[in-house]
Each structure stands twice: as structure tokens, then as C-alpha cells.
N, C-alpha and C. Protein backbone atom coordinates (compact mmCIF):
# COMPACT_ATOMS: atom_id res chain seq x y z
N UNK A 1 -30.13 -1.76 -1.04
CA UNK A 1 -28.94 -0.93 -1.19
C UNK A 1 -28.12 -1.49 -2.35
N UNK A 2 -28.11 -0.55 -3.12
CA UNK A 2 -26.80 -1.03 -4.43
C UNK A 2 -25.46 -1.68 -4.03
N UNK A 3 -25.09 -2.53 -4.59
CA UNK A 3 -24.22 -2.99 -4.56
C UNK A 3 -23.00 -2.65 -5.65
N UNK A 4 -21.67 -2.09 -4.91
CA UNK A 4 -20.88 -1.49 -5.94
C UNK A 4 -19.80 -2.17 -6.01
N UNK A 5 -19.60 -3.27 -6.93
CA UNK A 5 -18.74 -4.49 -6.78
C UNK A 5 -17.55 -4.06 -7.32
N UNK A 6 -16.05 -4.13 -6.06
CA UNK A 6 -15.42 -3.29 -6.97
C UNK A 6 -14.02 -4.86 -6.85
N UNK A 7 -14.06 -5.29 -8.07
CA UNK A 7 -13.16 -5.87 -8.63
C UNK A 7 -11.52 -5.87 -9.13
N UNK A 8 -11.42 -4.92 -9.81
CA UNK A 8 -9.95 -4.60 -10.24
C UNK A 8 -10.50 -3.76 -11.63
N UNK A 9 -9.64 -2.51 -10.69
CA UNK A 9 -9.35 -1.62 -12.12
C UNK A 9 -8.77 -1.72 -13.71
N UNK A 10 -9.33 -1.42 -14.62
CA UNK A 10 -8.92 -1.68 -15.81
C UNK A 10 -7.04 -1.14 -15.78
N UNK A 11 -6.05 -1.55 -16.62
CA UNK A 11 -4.72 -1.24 -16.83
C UNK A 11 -5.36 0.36 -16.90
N UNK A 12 -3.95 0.80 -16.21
CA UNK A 12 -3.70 2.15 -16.57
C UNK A 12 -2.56 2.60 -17.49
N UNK A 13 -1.63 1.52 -17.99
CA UNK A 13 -0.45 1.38 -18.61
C UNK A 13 -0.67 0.32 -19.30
N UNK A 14 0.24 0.15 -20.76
CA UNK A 14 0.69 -0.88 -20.88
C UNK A 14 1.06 -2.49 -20.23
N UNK A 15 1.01 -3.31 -20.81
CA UNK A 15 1.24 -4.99 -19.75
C UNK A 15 2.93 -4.68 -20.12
N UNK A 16 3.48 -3.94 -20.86
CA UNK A 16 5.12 -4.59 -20.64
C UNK A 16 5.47 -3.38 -19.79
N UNK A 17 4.32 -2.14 -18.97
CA UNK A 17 5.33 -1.44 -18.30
C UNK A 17 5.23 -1.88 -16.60
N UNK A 18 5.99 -1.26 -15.54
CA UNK A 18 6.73 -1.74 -14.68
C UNK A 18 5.78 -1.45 -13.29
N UNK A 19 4.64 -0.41 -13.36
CA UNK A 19 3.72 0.03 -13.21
C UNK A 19 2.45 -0.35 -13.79
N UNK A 20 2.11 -1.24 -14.05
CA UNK A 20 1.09 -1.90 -14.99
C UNK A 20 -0.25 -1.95 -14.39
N UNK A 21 -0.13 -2.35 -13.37
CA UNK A 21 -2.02 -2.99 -12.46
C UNK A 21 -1.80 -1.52 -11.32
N UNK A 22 -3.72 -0.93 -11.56
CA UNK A 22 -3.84 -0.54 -10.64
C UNK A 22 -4.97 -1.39 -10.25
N UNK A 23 -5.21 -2.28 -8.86
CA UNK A 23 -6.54 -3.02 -8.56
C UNK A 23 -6.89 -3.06 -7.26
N UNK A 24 -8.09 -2.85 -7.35
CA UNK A 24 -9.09 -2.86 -5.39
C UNK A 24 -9.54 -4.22 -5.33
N UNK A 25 -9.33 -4.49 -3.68
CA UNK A 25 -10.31 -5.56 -3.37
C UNK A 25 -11.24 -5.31 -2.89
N UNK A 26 -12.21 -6.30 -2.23
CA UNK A 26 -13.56 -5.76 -1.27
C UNK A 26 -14.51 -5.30 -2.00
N UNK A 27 -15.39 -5.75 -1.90
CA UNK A 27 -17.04 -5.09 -2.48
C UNK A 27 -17.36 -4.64 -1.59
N UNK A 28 -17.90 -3.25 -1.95
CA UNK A 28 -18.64 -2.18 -0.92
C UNK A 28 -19.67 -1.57 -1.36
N UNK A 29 -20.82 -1.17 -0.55
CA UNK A 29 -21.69 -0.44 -1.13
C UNK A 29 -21.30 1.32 -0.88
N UNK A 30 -22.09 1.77 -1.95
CA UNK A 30 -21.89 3.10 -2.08
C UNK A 30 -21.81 4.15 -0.87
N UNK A 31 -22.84 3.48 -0.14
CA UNK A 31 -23.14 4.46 1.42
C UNK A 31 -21.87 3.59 2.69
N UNK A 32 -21.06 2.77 1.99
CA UNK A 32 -19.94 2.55 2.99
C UNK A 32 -18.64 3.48 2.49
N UNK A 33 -17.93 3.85 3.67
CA UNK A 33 -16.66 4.60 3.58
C UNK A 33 -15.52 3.64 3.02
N UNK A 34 -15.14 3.86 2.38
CA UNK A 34 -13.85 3.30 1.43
C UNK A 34 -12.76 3.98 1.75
N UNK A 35 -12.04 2.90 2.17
CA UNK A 35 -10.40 3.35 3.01
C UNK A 35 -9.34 2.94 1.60
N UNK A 36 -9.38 4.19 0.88
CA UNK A 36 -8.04 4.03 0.03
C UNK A 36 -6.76 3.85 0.10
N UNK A 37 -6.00 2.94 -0.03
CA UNK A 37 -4.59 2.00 0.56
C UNK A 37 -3.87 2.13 -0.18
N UNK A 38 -2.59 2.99 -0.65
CA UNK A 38 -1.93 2.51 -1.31
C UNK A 38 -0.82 1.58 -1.14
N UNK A 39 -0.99 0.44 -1.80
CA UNK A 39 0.55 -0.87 -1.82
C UNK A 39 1.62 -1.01 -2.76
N UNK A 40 2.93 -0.47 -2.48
CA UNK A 40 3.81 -0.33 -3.17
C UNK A 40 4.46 -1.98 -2.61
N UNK A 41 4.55 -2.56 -3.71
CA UNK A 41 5.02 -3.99 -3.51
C UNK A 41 5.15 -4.55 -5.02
N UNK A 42 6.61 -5.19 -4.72
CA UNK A 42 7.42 -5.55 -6.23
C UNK A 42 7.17 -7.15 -6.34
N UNK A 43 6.62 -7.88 -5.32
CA UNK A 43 6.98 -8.78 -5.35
C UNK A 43 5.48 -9.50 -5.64
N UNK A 44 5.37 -10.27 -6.84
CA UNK A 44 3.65 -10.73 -6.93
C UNK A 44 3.50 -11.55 -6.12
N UNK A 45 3.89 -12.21 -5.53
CA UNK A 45 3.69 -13.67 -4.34
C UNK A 45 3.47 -12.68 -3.21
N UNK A 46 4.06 -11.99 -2.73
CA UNK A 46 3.38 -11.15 -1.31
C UNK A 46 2.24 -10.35 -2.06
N UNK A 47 2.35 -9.52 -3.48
CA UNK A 47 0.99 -9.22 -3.22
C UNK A 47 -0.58 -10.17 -3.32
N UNK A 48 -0.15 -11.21 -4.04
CA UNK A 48 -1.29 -12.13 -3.95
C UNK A 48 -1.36 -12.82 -2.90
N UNK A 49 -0.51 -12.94 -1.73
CA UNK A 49 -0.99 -13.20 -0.30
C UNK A 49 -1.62 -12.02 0.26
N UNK A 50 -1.15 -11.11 0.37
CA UNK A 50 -1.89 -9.55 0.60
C UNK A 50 -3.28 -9.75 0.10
N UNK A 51 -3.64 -9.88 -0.93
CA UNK A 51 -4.87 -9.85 -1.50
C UNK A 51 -5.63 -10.97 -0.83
N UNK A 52 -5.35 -12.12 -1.10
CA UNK A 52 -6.25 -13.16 -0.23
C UNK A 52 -6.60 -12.98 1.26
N UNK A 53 -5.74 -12.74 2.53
CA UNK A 53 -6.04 -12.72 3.33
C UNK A 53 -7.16 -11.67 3.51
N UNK A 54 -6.44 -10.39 3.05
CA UNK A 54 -7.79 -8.97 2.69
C UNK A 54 -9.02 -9.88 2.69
N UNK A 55 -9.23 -10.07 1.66
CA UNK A 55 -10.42 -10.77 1.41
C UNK A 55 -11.41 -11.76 2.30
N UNK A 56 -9.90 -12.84 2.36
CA UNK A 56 -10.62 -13.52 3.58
C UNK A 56 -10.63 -12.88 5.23
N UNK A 57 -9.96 -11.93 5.65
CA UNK A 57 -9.96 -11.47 6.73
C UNK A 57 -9.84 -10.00 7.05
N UNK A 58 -9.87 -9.22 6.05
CA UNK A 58 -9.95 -8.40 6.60
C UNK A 58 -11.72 -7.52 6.63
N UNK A 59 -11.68 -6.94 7.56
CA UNK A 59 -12.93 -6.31 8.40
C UNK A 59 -13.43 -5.09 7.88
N UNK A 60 -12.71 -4.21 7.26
CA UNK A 60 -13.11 -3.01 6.75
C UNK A 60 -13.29 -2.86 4.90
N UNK A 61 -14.02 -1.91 4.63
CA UNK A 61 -14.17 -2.03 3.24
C UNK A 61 -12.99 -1.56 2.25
N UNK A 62 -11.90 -1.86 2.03
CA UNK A 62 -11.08 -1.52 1.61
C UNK A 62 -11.03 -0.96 0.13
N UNK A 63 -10.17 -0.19 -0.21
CA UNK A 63 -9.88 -0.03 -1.89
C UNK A 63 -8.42 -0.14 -2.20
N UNK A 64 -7.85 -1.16 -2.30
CA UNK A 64 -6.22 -1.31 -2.61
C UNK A 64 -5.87 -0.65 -3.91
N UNK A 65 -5.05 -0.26 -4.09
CA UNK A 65 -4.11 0.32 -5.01
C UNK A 65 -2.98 -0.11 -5.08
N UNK A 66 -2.09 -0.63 -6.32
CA UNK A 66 -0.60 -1.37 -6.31
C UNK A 66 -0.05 -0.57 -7.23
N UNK A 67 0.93 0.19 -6.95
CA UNK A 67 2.22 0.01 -8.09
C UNK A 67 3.36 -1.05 -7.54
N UNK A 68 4.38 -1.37 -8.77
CA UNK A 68 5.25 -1.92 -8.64
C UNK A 68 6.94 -1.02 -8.18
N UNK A 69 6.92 0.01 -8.15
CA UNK A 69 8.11 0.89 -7.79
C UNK A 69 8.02 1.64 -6.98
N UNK A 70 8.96 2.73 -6.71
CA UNK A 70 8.88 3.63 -5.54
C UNK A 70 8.66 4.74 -6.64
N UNK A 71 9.35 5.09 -7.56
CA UNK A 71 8.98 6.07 -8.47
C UNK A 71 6.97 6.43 -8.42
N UNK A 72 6.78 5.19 -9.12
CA UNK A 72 5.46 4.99 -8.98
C UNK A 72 4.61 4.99 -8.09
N UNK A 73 5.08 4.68 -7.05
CA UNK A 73 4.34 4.98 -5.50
C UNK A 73 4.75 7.10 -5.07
N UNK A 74 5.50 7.65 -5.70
CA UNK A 74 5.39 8.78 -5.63
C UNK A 74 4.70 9.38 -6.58
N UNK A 75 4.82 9.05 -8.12
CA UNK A 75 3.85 9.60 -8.52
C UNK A 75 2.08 9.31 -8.29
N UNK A 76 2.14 8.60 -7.73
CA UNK A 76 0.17 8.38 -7.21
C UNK A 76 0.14 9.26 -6.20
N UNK A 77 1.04 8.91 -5.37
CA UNK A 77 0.64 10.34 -3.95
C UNK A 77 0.86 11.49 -4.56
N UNK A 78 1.49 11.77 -5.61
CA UNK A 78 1.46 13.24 -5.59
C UNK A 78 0.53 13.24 -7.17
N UNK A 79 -0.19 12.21 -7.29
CA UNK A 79 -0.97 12.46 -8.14
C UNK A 79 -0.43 13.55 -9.62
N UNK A 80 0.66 12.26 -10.67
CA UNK A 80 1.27 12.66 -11.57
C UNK A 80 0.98 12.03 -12.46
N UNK A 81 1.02 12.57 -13.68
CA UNK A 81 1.02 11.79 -14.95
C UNK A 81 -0.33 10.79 -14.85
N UNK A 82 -0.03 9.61 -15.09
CA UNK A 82 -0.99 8.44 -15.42
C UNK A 82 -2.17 8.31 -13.46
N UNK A 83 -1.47 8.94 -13.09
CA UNK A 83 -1.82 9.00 -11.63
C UNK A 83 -2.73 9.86 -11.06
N UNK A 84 -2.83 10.95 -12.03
CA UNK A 84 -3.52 12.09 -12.01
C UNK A 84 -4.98 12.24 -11.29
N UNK A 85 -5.50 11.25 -11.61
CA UNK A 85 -7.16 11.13 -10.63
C UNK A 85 -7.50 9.87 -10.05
N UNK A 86 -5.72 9.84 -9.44
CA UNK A 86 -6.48 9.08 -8.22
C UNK A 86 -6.58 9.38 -7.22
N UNK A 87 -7.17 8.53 -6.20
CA UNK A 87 -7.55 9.44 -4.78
C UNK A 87 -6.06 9.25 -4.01
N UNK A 88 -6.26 10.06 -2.77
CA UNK A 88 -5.46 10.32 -1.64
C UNK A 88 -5.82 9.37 -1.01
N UNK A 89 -4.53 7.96 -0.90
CA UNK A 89 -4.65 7.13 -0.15
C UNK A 89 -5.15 7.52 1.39
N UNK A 90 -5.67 6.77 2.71
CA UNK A 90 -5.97 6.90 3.65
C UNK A 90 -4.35 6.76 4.51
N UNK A 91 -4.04 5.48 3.61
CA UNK A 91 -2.68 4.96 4.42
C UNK A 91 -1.86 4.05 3.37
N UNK A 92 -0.25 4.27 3.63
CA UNK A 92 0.28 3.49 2.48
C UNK A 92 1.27 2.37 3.10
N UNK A 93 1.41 1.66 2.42
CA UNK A 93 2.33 0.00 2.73
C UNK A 93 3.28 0.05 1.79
N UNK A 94 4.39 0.52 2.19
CA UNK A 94 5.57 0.63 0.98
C UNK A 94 6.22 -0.80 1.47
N UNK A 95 6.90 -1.44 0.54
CA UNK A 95 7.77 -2.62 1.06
C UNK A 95 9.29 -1.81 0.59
N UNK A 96 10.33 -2.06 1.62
CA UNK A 96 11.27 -1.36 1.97
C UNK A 96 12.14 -1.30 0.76
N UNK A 97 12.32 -2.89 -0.11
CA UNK A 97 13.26 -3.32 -0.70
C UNK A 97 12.70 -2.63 -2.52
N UNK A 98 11.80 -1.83 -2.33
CA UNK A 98 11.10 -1.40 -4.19
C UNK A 98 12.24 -1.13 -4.74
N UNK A 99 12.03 -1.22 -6.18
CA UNK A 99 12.89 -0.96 -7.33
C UNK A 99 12.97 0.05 -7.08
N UNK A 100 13.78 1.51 -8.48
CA UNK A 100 13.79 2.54 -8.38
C UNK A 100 14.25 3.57 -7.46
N UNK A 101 12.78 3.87 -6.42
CA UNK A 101 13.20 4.05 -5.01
C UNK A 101 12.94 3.00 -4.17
N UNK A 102 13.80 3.14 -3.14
CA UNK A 102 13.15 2.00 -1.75
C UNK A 102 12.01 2.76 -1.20
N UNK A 103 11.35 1.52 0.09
CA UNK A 103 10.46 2.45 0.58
C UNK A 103 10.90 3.51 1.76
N UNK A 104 11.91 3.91 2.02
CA UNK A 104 12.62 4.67 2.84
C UNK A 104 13.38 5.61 2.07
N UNK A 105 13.12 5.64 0.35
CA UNK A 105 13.27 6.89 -0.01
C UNK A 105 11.55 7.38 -0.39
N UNK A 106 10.81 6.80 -0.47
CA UNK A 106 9.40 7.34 -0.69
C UNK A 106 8.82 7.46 0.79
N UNK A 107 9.44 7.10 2.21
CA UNK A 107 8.65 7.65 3.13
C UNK A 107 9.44 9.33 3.30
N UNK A 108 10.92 9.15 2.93
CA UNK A 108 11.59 10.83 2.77
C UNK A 108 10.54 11.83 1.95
N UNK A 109 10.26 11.37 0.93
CA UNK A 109 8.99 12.13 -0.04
C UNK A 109 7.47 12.34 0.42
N UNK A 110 7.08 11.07 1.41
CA UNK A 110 5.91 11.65 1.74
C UNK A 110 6.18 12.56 3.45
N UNK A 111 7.31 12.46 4.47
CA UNK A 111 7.41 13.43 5.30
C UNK A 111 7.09 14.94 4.60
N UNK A 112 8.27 14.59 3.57
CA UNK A 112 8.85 16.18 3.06
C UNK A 112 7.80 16.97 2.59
N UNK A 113 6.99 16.55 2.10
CA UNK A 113 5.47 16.83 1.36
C UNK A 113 4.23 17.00 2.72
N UNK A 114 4.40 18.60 3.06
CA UNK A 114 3.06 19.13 3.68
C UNK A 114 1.74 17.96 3.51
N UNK A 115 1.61 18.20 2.11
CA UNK A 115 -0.04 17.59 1.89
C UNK A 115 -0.15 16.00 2.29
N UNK A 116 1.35 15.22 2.46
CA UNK A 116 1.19 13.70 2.81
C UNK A 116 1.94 13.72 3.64
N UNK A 117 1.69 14.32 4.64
CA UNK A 117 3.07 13.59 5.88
C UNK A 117 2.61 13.40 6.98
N UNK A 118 1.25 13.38 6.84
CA UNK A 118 0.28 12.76 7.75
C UNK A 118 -0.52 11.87 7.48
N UNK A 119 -0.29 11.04 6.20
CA UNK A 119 -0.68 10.24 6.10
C UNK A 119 0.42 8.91 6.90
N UNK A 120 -1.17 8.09 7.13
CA UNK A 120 0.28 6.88 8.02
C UNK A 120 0.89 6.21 7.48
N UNK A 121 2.12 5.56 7.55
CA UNK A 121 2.92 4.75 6.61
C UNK A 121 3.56 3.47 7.12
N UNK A 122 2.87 2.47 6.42
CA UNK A 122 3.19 1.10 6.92
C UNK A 122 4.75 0.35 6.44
N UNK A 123 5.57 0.12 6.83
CA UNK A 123 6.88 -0.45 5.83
C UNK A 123 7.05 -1.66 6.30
N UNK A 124 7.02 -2.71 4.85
CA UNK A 124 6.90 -4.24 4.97
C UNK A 124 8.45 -4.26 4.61
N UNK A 125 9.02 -5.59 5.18
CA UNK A 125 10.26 -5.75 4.94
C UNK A 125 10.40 -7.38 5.24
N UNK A 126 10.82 -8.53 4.71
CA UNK A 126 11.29 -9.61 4.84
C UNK A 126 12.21 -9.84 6.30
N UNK A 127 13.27 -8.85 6.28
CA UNK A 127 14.04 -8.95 7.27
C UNK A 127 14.56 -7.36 7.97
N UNK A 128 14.22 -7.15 9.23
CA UNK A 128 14.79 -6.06 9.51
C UNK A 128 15.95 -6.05 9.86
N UNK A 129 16.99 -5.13 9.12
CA UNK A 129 18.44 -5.40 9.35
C UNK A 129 18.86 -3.80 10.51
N UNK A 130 19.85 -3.65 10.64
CA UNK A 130 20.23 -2.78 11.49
C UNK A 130 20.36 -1.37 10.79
N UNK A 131 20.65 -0.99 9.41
CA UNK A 131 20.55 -0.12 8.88
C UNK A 131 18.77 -0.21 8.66
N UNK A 132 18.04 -0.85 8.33
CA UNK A 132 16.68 -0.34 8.94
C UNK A 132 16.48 0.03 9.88
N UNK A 133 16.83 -0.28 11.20
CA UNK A 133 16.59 -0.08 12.71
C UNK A 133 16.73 1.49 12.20
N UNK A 134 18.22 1.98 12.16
CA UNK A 134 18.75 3.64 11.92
C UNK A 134 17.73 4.01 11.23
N UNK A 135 17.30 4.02 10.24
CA UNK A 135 16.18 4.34 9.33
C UNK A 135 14.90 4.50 9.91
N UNK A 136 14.73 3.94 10.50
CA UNK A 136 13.12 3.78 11.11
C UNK A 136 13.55 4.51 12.49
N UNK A 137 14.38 5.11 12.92
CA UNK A 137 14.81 5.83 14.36
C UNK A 137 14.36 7.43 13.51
N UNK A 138 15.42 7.48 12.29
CA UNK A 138 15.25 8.71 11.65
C UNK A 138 14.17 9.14 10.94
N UNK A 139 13.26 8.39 10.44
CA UNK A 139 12.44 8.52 9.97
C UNK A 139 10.95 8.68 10.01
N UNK A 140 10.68 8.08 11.02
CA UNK A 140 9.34 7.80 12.19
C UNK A 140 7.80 7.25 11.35
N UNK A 141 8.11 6.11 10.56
CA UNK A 141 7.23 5.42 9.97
C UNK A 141 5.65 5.04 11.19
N UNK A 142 4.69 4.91 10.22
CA UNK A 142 3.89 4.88 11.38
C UNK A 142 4.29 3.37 11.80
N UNK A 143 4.64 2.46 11.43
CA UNK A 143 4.91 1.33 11.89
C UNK A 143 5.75 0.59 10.99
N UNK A 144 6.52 -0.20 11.33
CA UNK A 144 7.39 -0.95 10.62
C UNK A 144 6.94 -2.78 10.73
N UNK A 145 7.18 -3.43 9.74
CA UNK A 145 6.66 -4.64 9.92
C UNK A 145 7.22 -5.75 8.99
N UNK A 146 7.54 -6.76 9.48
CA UNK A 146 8.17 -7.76 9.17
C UNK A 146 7.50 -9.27 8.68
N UNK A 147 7.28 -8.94 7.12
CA UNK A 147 6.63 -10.03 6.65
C UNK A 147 6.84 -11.07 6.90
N UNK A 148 5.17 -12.01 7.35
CA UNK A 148 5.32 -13.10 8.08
C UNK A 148 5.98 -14.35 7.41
N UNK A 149 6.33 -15.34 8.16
CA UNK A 149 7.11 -16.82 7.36
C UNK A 149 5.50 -17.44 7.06
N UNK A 150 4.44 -17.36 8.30
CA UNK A 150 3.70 -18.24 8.26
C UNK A 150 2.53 -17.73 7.36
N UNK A 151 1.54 -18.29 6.55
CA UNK A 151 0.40 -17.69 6.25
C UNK A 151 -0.65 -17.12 7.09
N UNK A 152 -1.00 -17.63 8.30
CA UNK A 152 -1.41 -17.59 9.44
C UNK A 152 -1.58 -16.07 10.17
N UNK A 153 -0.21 -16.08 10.18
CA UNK A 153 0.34 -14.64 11.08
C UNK A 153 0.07 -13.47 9.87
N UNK A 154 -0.50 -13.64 8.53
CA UNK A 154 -0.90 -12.35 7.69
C UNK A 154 -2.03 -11.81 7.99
N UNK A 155 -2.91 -12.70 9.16
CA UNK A 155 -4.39 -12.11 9.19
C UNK A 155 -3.91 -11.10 10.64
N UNK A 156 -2.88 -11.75 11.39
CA UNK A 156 -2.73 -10.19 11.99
C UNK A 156 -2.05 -9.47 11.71
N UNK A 157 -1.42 -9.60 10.76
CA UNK A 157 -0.75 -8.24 10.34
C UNK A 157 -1.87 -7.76 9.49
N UNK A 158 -2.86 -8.24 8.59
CA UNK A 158 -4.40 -7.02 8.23
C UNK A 158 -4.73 -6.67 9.40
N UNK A 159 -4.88 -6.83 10.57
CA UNK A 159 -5.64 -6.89 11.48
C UNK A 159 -4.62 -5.24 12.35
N UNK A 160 -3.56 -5.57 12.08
CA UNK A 160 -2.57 -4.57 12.66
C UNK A 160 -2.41 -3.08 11.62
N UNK A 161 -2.68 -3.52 9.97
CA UNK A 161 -3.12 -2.33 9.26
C UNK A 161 -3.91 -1.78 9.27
N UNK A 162 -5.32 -2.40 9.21
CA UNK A 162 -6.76 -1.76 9.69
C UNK A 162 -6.07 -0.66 10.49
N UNK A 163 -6.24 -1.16 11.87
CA UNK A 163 -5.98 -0.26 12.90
C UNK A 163 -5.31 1.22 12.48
N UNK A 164 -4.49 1.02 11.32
CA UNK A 164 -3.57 2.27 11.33
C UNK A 164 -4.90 3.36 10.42
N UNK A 165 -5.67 2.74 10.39
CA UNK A 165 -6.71 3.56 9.42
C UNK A 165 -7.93 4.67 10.13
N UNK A 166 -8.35 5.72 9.58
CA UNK A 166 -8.53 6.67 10.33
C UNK A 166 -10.32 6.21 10.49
């Protein structure tokens, strides 16, 4: 069986723009199902913990996708501009605090939107404060989640994203 080693996508932008890396982890072969993820996360230290644990622990064949904004995490779901052919994530991981938009104005955009409001939506956050609580009452994220202190506790939180996958 071929092996379809999928590494990291070439730039889709410029290195000085704000949106710069789109990249997958996980090697998969062709006849495995590929769960397209999109990760809206500003912060490179959580996403290169994100990425390692994936790797080292997570169970399914994944295809990650990163922008750095909320702008940018709307234009991929609605497949705009530089965004244009990519796929329809399975499930997305907005982190709450993104530039631009937060991720609680891009989960307003993917409810409001027929074609994504069934997709599930993961929201990472450092600290949940009480105006999140309201937010996540009004909003009905598929899950809300509170990035871990420990390195440890990231293999169940992959372990708790999987799950949200169809």
C-alpha cells in the first residue's frame, strides 16, 4: 500500500503575512480516511505542543490545518481568497483569545452559516473567565476546553478531540 507522507504544506502566503503556514501532521495512506482539522491558534508554543503530542499520541489519521487569526479561520471555512481549495474541515479548534476575530466571533460565523454549523467546534482557552461561561451558555460550542498547565494532560485533551470527530 502507498504510502502518502503528508508533511507540511508548502506557504500559501508570504513569510511576513499573519496567515502564513498552512501544515498537516500524520502520515496516512491513501485508502485511510483523513479527518480534516482546522486550528485557529495565534500562539506558536501551543501550536508546537499541539503538533507533538498529535504525533506522539494521537490515534487517528489526521490532516491539521493552521491559520493564525479569526479573519483567517473564516476565510478557510468559507473557502475565500487564498483559501479557495481547501477542504471542509471535519472539526475546528478555535483558541478563544485570536487576533482580528476571537474564537467566539468565528463560532457566531460558523452557527450563522447553514453549510458549517454542524460542523463541531472545539474552543481552547488558557483560562475560562465568566464572560466565557455567558458565551459558551449562548453559543453552544461543541465543547469548550481549557489548555493544560501540564504536558501530560495534552494527550487527553487529543484524546478528548478525536472523539469530537465523525
Amino acid at each position: 500500500m502507498e504510502r502518502n507522507h503528508v508533511h507540511c504544506l508548502p506557504q500559501l502566503l508570504p513569510t511576513d503575512s499573519p496567515t502564513k503556514s498552512v501544515w498537516t501532521v500524520k502520515s496516512v495512506t491513501a485508502a485511510e480516511t483523513q479527518k480534516t482539522i482546522l486550528l485557529a491558534e495565534d500562539n506558536p508554543a501551543d501550536v508546537h505542543i499541539l503538533q507533538q503530542v498529535v504525533l506522539a499520541h494521537g490515534q487517528l489519521p489526521w490532516r491539521l490545518y493552521r491559520v493564525h487569526d479569526g479573519e483567517a479561520a473564516v476565510a478557510f471555512l468559507q473557502q475565500q481568497g487564498v483559501y479557495a481549495d481547501m477542504p471542509r474541515p471535519a472539526l475546528v479548534i478555535l483558541d478563544i483569545g485570536l487576533p482580528k476575530l476571537d474564537g467566539w466571533e468565528v463560532l457566531k460565523v460558523i452557527r450563522a452559516t447553514p453549510t458549517l454549523a454542524t460542523i463541531p467546534v472545539a474552543l481552547l482557552t488558557g483560562v475560562m473567565s465568566r464572560q466565557d461561561e455567558e458565551q459558551r451558555e449562548a453559543l453552544q460550542p461543541t465543547t469548550c476546553l481549557v489548555k493544560p498547565m501540564q504536558l501530560e494532560a495534552y494527550a487527553q485533551m487529543v484524546r478528548a478531540l478525536e472523539q469530537l470527530l465523525p
